[in-house]
Protein backbone atom coordinates (compact mmCIF):
# COMPACT_ATOMS: atom_id res chain seq x y z
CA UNK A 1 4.60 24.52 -12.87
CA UNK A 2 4.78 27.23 -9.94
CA UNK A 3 1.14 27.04 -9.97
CA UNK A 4 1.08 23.51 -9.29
CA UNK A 5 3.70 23.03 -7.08
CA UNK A 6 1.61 25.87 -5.08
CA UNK A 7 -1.88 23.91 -5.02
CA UNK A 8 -0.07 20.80 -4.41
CA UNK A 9 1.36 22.63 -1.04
CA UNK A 10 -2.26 23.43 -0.04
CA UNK A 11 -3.63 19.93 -0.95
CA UNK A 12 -0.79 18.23 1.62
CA UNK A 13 -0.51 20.95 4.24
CA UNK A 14 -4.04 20.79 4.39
CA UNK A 15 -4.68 17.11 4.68
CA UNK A 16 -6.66 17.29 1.35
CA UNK A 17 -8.45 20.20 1.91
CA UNK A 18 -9.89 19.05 5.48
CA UNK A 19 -7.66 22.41 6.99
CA UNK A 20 -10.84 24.17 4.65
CA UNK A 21 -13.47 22.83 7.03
CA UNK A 22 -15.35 26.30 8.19
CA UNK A 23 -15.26 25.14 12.05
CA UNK A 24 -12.20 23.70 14.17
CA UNK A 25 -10.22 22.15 11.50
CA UNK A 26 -7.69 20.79 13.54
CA UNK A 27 -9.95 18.77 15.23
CA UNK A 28 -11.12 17.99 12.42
CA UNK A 29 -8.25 16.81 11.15
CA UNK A 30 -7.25 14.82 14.74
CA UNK A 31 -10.31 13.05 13.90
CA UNK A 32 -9.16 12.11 10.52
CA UNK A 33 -5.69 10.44 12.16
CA UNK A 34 -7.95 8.29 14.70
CA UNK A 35 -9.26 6.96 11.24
CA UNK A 36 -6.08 6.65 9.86
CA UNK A 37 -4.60 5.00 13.42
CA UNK A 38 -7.40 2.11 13.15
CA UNK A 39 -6.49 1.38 9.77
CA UNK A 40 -3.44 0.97 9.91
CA UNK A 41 -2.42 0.37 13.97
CA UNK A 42 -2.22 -3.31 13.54
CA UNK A 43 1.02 -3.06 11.50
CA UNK A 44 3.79 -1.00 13.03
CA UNK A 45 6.06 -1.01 10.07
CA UNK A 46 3.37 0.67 8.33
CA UNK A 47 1.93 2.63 11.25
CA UNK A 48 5.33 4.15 11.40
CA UNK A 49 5.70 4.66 7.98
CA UNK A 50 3.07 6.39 7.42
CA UNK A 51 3.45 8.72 10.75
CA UNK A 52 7.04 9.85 9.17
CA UNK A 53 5.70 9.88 6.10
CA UNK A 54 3.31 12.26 7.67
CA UNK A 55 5.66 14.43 9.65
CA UNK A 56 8.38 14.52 6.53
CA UNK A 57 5.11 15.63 4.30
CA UNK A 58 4.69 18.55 7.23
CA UNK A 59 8.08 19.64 7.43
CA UNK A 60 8.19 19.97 3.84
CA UNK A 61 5.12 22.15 3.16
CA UNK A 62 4.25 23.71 5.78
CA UNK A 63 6.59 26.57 6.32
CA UNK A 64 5.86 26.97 2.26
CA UNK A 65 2.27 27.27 2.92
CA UNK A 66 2.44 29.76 5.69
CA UNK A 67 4.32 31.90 2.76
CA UNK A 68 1.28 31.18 0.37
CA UNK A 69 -1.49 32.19 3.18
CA UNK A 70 0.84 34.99 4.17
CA UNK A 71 -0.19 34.61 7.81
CA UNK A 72 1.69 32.63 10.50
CA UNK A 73 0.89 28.93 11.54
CA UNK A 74 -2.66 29.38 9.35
CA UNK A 75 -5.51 27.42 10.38
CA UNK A 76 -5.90 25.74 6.88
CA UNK A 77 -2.37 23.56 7.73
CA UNK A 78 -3.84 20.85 9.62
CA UNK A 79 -0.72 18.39 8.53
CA UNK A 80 0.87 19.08 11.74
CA UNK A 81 -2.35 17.99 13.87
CA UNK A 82 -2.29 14.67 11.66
CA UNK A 83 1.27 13.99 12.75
CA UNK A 84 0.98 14.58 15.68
CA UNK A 85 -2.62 12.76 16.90
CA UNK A 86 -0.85 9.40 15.03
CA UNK A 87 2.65 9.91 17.65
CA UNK A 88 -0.31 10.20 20.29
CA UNK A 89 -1.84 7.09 19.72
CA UNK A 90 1.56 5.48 18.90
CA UNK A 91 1.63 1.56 20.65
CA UNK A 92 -2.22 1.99 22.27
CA UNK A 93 -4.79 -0.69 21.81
CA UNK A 94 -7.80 0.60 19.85
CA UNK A 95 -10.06 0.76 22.79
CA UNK A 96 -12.72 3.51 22.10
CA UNK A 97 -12.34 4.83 25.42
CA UNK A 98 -8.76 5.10 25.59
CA UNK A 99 -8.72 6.85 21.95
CA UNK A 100 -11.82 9.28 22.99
CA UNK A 101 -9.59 10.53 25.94
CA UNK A 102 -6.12 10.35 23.92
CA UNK A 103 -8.27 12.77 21.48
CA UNK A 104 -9.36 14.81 24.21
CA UNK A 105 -5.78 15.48 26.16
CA UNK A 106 -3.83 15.85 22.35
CA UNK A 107 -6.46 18.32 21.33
CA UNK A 108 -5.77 20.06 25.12
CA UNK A 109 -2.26 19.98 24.40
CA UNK A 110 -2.28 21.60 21.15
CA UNK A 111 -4.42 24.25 21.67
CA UNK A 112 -3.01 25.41 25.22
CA UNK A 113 0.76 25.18 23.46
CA UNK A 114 1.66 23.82 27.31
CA UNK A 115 5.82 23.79 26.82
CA UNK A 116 8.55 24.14 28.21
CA UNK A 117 10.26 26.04 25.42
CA UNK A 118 8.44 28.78 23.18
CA UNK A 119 7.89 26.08 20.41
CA UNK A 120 5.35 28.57 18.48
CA UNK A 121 8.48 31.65 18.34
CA UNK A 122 9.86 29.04 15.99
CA UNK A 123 9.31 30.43 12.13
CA UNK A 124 7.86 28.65 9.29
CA UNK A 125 7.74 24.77 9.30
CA UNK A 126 9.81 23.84 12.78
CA UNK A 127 7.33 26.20 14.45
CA UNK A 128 4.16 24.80 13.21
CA UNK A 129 4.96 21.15 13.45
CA UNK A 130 6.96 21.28 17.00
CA UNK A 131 3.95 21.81 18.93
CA UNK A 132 2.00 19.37 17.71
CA UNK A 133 5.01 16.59 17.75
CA UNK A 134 5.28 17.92 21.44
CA UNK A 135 1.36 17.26 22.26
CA UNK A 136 1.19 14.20 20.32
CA UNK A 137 4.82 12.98 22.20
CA UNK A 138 3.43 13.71 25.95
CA UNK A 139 0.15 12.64 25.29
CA UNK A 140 1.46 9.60 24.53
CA UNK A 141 3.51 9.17 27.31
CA UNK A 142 0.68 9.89 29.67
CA UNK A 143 -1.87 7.77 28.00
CA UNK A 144 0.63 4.73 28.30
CA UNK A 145 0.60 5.10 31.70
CA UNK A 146 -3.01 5.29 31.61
CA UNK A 147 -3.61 2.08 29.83
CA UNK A 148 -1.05 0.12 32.10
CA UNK A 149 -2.97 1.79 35.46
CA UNK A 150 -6.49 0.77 33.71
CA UNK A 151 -5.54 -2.04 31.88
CA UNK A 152 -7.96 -1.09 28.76
């Protein structure tokens, strides 16, 4: 049972394995939400469903799998990136240009860890999904201004 409860950690913390991709998993795996977002943005019940669904999934293993990896905030845990790319796209149209840019400011975000607070002193789970929920939260919040100013 340990042993399963241990792979099953990986499989979700690693978005089914996509955190093993040899180059930039998290982008990667920020890709993988933009699929996710166009399947499912035309129903918010279910958009936000599966976004806390998402984030609950995160919380829950990801803390665990920095204990399995013994290393902190490992690459392989792409869950967080997932969570957060779906808040950043959160109420936009599915215009390709509007998503290629939302990509291009969360991905920014997350990998400058731009905060006002040391999210990434924060141990096990909290740490690793805070910055991500952070990026995905003001990319958001930019890109709907964005989309008003343009009108895409």
């Amino acid at each position: 049972m340990k042993r399963f409860l241990k792979e099953s950690i990986k499989l979700i913390s690693s978005a089914f394995y996509v955190g093993y991709l040899p180059c930039f998993p998290g982008t990667w795996a920020s890709l993988l939400a933009i699929g996710l977002y166009l399947l499912v943005q035309k129903d918010i019940l279910l958009y936000l469903t599966l976004t806390l669904t998402i984030l609950c999934l995160g919380f829950l293993t990801s803390g665990k799998a920095e204990e399995i990896w013994g290393r902190k905030d490992p690459p392989m845990v792409v869950i967080d990136e997932i969570g957060g790319m779906l808040i950043a796209l959160f109420l936009l149209p599915p215009s390709i240009p509007l998503i290629g840019i939302t990509f291009l400011l969360f991905r920014f975000l997350d990998i400058s860890k731009i905060s006002p607070v040391e999210i990434e002193r924060w141990k096990g789970s909290k740490g690793i999904m805070a910055d991500d929920i952070w990026a995905g939260v003001i990319t958001n919040l930019i890109m709907q201004v964005v989309q008003r100013m343009c009108r895409w």
